[in-house]
N, C-alpha and C. Protein backbone atom coordinates (compact mmCIF):
# COMPACT_ATOMS: atom_id res chain seq x y z
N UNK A 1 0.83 -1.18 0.00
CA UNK A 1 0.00 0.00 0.00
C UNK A 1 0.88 1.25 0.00
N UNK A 2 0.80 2.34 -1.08
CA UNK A 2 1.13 3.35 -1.23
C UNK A 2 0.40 4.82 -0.25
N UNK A 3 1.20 5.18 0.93
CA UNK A 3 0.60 6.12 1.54
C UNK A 3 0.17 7.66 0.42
N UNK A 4 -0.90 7.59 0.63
CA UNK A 4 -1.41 8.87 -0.75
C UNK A 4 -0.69 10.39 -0.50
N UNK A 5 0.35 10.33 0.72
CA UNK A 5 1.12 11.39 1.19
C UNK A 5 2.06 11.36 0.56
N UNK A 6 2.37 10.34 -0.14
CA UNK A 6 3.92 10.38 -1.05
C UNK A 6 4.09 11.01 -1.83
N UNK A 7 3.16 11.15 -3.04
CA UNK A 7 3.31 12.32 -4.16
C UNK A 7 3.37 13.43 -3.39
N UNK A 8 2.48 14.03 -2.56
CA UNK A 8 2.68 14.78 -2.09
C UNK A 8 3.98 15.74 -1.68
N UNK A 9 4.45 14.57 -0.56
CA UNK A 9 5.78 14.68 -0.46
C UNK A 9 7.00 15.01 -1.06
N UNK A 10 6.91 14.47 -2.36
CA UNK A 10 7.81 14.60 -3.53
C UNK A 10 7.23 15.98 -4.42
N UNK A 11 6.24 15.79 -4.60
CA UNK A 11 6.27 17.41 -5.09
C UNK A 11 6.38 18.50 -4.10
N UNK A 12 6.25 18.70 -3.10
CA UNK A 12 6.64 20.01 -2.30
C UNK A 12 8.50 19.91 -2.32
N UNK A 13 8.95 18.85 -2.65
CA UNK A 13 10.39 18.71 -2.63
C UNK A 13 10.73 19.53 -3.57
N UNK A 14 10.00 19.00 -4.55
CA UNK A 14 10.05 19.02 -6.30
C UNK A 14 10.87 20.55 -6.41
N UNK A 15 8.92 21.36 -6.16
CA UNK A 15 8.97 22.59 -5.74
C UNK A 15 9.66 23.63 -4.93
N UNK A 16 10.37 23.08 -3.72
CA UNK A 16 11.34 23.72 -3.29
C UNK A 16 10.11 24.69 -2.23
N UNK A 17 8.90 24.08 -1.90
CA UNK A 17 7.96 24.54 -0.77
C UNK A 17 8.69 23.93 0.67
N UNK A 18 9.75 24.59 1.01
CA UNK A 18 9.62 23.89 2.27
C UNK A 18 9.16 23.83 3.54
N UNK A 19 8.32 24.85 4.03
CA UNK A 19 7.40 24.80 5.12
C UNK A 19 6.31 23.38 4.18
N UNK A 20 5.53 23.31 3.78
CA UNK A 20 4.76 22.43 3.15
C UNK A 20 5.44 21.03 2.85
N UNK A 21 6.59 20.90 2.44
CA UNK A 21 7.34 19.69 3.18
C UNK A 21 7.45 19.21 4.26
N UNK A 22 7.75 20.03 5.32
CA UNK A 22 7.99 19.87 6.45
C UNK A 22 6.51 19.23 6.79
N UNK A 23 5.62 20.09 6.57
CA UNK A 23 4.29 19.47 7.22
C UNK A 23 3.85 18.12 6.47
N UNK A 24 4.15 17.88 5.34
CA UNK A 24 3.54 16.54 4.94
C UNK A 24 4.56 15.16 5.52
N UNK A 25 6.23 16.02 5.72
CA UNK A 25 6.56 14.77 6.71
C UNK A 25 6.27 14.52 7.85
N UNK A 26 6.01 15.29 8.65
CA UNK A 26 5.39 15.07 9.80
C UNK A 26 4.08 14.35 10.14
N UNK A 27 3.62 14.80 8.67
CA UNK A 27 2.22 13.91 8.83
C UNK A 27 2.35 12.39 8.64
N UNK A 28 3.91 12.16 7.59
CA UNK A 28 4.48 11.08 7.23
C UNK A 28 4.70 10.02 8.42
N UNK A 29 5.76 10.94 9.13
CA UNK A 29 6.22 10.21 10.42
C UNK A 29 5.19 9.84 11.38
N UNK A 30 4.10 10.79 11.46
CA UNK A 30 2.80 10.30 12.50
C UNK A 30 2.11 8.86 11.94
N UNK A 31 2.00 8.79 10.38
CA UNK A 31 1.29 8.48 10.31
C UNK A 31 1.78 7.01 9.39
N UNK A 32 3.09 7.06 9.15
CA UNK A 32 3.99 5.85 8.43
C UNK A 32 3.89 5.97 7.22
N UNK A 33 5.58 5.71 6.61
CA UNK A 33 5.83 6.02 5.17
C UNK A 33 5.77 4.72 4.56
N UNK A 34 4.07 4.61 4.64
CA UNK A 34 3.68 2.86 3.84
C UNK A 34 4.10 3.23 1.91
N UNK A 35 5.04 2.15 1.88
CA UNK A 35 5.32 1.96 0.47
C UNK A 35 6.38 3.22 -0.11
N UNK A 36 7.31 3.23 1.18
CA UNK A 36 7.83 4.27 0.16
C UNK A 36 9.24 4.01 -0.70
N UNK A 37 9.93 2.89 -0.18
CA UNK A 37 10.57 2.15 -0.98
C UNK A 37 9.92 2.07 -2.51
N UNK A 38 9.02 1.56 -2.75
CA UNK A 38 8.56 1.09 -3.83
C UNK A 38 7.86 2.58 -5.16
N UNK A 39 7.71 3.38 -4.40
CA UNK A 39 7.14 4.76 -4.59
C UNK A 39 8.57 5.39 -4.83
N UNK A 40 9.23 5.44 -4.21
CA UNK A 40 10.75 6.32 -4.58
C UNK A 40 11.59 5.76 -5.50
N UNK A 41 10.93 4.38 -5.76
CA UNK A 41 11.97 3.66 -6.82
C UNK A 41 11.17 3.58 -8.04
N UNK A 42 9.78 3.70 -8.43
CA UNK A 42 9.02 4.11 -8.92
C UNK A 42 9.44 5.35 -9.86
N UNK A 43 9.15 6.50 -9.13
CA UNK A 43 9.47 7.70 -9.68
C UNK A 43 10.83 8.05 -10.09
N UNK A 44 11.98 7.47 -9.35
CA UNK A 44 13.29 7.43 -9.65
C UNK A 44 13.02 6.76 -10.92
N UNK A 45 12.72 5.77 -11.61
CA UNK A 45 13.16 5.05 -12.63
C UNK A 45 12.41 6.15 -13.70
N UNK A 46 11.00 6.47 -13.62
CA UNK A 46 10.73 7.59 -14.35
C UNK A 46 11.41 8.75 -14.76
N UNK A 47 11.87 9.11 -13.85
CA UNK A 47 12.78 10.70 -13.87
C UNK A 47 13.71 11.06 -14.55
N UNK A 48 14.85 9.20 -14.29
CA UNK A 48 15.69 8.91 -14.69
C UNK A 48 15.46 8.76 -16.39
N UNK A 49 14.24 7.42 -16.84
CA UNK A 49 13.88 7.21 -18.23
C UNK A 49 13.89 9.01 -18.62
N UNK A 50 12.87 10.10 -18.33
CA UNK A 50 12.48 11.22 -18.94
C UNK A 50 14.10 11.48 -19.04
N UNK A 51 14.88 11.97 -18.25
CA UNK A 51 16.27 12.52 -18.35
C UNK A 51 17.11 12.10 -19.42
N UNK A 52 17.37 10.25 -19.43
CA UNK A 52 18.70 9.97 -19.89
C UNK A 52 17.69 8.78 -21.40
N UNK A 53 16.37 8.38 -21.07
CA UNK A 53 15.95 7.45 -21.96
C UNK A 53 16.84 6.35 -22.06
N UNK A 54 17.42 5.61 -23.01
CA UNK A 54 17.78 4.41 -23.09
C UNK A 54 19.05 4.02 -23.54
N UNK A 55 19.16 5.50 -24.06
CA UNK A 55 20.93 5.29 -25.33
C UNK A 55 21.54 6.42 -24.07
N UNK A 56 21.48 7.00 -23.22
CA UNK A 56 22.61 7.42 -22.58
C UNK A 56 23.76 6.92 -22.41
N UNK A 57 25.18 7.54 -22.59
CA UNK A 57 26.44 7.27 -22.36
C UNK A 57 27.19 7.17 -20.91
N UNK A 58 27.73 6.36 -20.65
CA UNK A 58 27.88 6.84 -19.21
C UNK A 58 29.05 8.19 -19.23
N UNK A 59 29.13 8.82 -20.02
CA UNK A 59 29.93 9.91 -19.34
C UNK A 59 28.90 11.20 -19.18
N UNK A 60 27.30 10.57 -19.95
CA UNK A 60 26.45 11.77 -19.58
C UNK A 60 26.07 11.25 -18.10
N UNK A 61 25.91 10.07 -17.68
CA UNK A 61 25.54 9.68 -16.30
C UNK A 61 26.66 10.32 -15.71
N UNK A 62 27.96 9.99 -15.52
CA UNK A 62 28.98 10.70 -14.88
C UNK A 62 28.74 11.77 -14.69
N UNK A 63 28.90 12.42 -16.15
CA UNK A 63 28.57 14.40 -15.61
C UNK A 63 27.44 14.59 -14.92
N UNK A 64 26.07 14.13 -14.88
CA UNK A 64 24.81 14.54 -14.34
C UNK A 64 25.26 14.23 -13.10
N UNK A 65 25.65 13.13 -12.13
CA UNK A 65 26.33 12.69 -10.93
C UNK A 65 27.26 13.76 -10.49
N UNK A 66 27.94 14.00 -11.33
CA UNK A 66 28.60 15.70 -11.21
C UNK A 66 28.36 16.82 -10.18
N UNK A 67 27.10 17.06 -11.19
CA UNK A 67 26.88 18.25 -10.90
C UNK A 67 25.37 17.73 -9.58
N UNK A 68 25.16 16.36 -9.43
CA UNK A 68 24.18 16.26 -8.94
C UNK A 68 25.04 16.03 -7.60
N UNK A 69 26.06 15.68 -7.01
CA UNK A 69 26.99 16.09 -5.68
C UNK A 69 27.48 17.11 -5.83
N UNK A 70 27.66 17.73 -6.66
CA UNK A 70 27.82 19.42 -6.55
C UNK A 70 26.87 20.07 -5.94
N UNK A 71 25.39 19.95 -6.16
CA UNK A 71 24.48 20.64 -5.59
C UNK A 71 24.15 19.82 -4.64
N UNK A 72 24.69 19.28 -3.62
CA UNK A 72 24.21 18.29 -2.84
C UNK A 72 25.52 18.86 -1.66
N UNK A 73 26.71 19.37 -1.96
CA UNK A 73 27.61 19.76 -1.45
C UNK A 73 27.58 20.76 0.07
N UNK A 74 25.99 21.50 -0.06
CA UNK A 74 26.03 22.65 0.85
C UNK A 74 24.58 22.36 1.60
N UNK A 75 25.19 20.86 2.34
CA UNK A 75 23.92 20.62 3.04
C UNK A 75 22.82 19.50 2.89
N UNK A 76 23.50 18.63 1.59
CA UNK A 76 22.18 17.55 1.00
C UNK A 76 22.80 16.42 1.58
N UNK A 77 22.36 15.57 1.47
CA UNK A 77 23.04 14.32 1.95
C UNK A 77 24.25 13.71 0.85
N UNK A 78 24.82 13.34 1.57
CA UNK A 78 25.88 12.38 0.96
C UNK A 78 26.15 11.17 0.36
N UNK A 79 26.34 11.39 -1.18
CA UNK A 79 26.09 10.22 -1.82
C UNK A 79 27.24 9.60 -2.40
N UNK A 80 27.47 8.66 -2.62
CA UNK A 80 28.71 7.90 -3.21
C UNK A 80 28.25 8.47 -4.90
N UNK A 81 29.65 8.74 -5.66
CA UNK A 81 29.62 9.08 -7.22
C UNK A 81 29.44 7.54 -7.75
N UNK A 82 30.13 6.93 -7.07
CA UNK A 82 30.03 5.37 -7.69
C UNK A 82 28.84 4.83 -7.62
N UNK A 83 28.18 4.98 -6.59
CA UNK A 83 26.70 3.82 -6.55
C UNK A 83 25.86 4.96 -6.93
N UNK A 84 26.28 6.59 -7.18
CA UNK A 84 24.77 7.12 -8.19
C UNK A 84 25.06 6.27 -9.69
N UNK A 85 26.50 6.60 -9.99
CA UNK A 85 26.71 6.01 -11.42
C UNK A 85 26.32 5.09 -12.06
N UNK A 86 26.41 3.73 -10.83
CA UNK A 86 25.88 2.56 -11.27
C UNK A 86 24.39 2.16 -11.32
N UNK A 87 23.65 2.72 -10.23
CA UNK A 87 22.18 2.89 -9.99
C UNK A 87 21.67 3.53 -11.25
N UNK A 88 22.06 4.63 -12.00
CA UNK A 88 21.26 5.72 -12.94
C UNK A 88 21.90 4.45 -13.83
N UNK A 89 22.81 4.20 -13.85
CA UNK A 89 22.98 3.38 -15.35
C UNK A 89 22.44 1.67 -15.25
N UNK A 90 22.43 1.11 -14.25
CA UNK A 90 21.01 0.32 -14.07
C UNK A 90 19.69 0.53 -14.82
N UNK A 91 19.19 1.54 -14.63
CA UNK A 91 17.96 1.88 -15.19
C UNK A 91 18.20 1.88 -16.29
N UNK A 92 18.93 2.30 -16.91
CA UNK A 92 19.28 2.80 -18.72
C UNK A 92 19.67 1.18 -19.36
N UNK A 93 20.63 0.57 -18.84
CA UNK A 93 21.00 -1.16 -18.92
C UNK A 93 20.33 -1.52 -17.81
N UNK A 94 19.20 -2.35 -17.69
CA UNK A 94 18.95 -3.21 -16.82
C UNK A 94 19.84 -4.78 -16.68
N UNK A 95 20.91 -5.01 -17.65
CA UNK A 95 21.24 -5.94 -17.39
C UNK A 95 22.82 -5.62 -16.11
N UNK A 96 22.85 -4.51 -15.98
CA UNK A 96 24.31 -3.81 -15.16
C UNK A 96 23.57 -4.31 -13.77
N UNK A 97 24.37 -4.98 -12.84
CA UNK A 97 23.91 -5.27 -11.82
C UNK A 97 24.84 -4.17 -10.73
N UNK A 98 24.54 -4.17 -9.09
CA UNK A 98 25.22 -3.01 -8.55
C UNK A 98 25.12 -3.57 -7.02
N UNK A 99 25.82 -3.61 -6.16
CA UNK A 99 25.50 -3.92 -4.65
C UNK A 99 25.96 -2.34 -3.69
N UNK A 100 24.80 -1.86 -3.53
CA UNK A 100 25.00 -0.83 -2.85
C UNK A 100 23.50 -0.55 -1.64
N UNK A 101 23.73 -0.26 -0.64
CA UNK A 101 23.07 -0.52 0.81
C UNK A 101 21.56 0.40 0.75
N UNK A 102 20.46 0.03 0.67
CA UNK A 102 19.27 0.18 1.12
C UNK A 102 19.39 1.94 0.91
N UNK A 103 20.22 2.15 2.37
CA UNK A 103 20.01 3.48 2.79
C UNK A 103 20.83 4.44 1.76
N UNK A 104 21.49 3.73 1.02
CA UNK A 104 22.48 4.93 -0.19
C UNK A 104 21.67 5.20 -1.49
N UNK A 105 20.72 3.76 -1.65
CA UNK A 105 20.10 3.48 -2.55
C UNK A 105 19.05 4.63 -2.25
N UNK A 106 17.97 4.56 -1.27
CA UNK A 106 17.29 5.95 -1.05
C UNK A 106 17.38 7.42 -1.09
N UNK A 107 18.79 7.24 -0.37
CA UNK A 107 19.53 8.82 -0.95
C UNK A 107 19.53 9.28 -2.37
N UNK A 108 20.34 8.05 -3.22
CA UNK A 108 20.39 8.54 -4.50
C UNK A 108 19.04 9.00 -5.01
N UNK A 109 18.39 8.04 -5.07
CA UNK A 109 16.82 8.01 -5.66
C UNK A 109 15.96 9.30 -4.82
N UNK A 110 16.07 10.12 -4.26
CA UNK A 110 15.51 11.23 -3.77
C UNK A 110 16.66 12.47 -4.38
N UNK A 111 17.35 12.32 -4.50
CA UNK A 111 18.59 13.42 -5.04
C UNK A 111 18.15 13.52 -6.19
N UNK A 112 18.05 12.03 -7.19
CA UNK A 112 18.13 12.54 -8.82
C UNK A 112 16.84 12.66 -8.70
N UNK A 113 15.92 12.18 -7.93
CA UNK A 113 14.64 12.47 -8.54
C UNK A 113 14.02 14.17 -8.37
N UNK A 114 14.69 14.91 -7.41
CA UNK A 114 14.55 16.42 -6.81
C UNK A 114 14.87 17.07 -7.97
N UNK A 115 16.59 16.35 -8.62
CA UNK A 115 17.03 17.09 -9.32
C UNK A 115 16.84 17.45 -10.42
N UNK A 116 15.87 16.18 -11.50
CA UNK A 116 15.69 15.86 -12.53
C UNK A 116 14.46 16.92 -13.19
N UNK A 117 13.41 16.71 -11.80
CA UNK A 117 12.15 16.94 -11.95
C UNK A 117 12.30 18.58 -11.64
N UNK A 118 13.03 19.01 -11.06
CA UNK A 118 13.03 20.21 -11.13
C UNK A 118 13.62 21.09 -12.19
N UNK A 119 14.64 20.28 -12.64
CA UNK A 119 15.10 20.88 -13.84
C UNK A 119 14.65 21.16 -14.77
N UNK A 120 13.66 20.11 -15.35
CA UNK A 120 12.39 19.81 -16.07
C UNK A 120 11.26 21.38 -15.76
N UNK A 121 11.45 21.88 -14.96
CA UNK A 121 10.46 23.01 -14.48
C UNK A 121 9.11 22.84 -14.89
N UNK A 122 8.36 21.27 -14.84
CA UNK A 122 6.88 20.65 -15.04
C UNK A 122 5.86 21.22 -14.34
N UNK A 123 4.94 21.84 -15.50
CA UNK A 123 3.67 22.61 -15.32
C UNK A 123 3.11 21.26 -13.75
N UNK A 124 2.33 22.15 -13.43
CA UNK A 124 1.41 20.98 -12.44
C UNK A 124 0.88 19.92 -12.65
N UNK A 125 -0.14 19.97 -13.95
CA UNK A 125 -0.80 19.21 -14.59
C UNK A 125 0.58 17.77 -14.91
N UNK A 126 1.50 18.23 -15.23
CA UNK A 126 2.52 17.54 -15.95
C UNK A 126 3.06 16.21 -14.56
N UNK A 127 3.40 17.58 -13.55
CA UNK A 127 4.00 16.71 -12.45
C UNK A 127 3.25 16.06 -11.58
N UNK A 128 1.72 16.43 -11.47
CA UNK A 128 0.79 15.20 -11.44
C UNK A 128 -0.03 13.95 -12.17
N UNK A 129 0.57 14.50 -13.31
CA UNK A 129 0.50 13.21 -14.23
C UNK A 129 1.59 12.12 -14.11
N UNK A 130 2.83 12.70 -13.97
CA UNK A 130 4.23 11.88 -13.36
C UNK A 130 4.29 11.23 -11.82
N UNK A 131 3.43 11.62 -11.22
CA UNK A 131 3.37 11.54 -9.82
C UNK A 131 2.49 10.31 -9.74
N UNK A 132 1.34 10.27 -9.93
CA UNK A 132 0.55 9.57 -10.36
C UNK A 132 0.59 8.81 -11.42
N UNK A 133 1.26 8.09 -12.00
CA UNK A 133 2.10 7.32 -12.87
C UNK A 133 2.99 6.54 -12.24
N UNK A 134 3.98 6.96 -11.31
CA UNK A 134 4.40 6.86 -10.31
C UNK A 134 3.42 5.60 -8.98
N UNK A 135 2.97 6.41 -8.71
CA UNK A 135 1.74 4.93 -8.02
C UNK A 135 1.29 3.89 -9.17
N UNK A 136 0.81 4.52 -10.05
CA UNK A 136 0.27 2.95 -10.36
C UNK A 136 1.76 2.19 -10.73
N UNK A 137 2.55 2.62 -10.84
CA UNK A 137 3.73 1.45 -11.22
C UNK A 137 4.65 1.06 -9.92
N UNK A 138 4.02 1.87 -8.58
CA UNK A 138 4.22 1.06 -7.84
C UNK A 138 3.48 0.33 -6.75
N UNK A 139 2.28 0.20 -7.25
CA UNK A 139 1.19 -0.24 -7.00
C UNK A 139 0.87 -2.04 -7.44
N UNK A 140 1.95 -1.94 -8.95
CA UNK A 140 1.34 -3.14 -9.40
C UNK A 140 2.33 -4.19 -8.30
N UNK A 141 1.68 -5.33 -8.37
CA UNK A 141 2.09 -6.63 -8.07
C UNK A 141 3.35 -6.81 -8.11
């Protein structure tokens, strides 16, 4: 079960609302972040497909990893260049396999997905169509 606070969540990120973040995590933490593994890996693989699609090179994954711990530098969490590299290029080759820990794996997948989607500067309509796209694909079975 997908808590219906998740899109939520991710778009006030998106957006860069952060009083309105703050309050939908809190409502998160009161109230449990059901499915959010599956919801963050969800939209990560989306973000990622819209960004890099299928023929990306890894030196465009490299550079985006770049500049995506560059802006992560003054305060974001801390991500390994190696397990974003291999994770974003996972998605693009699903046959690239990667062993990297739960909790790095979440980091990444909230970093590129902040970063992607914002870059994108997606009308509303757009980023609730992505959001919601997002659940049902991690909704299915």
């Amino acid at each position: 079960m997908i808590n219906p606070e998740l899109p939520e969540y991710i778009r006030t990120m998106v957006r860069g609302d952060h009083a309105a973040n703050d309050a939908v995590e809190a409502k998160l933490d009161a109230e449990g972040w059901d499915g959010l593994p599956r919801y963050l890996a969800a939209i990560f693989f989306l973000a990622v497909d819209r960004r890099f699609g299928e023929t990306a090179s890894r030196a465009e994954v490299i550079a985006f990893v770049g500049e995506l711990r560059a802006g992560l530098a003054n305060g974001g969490p801390e991500i390994s260049a190696e397990a974003a590299e291999q994770l974003i290029m996972s998605m693009i080759d699903p046959s690239l396999d990667y062993s990297i820990s739960q909790e790095m794996i979440g980091r990444i997948q909230a970093a590129t997905v902040q970063k992607i989607l914002t870059e994108e500067d997606l009308s509303d309509d757009e980023l609730d169509a992505l959001l919601a796209e997002a659940v049902s694909l991690a909704s299915r079975p």
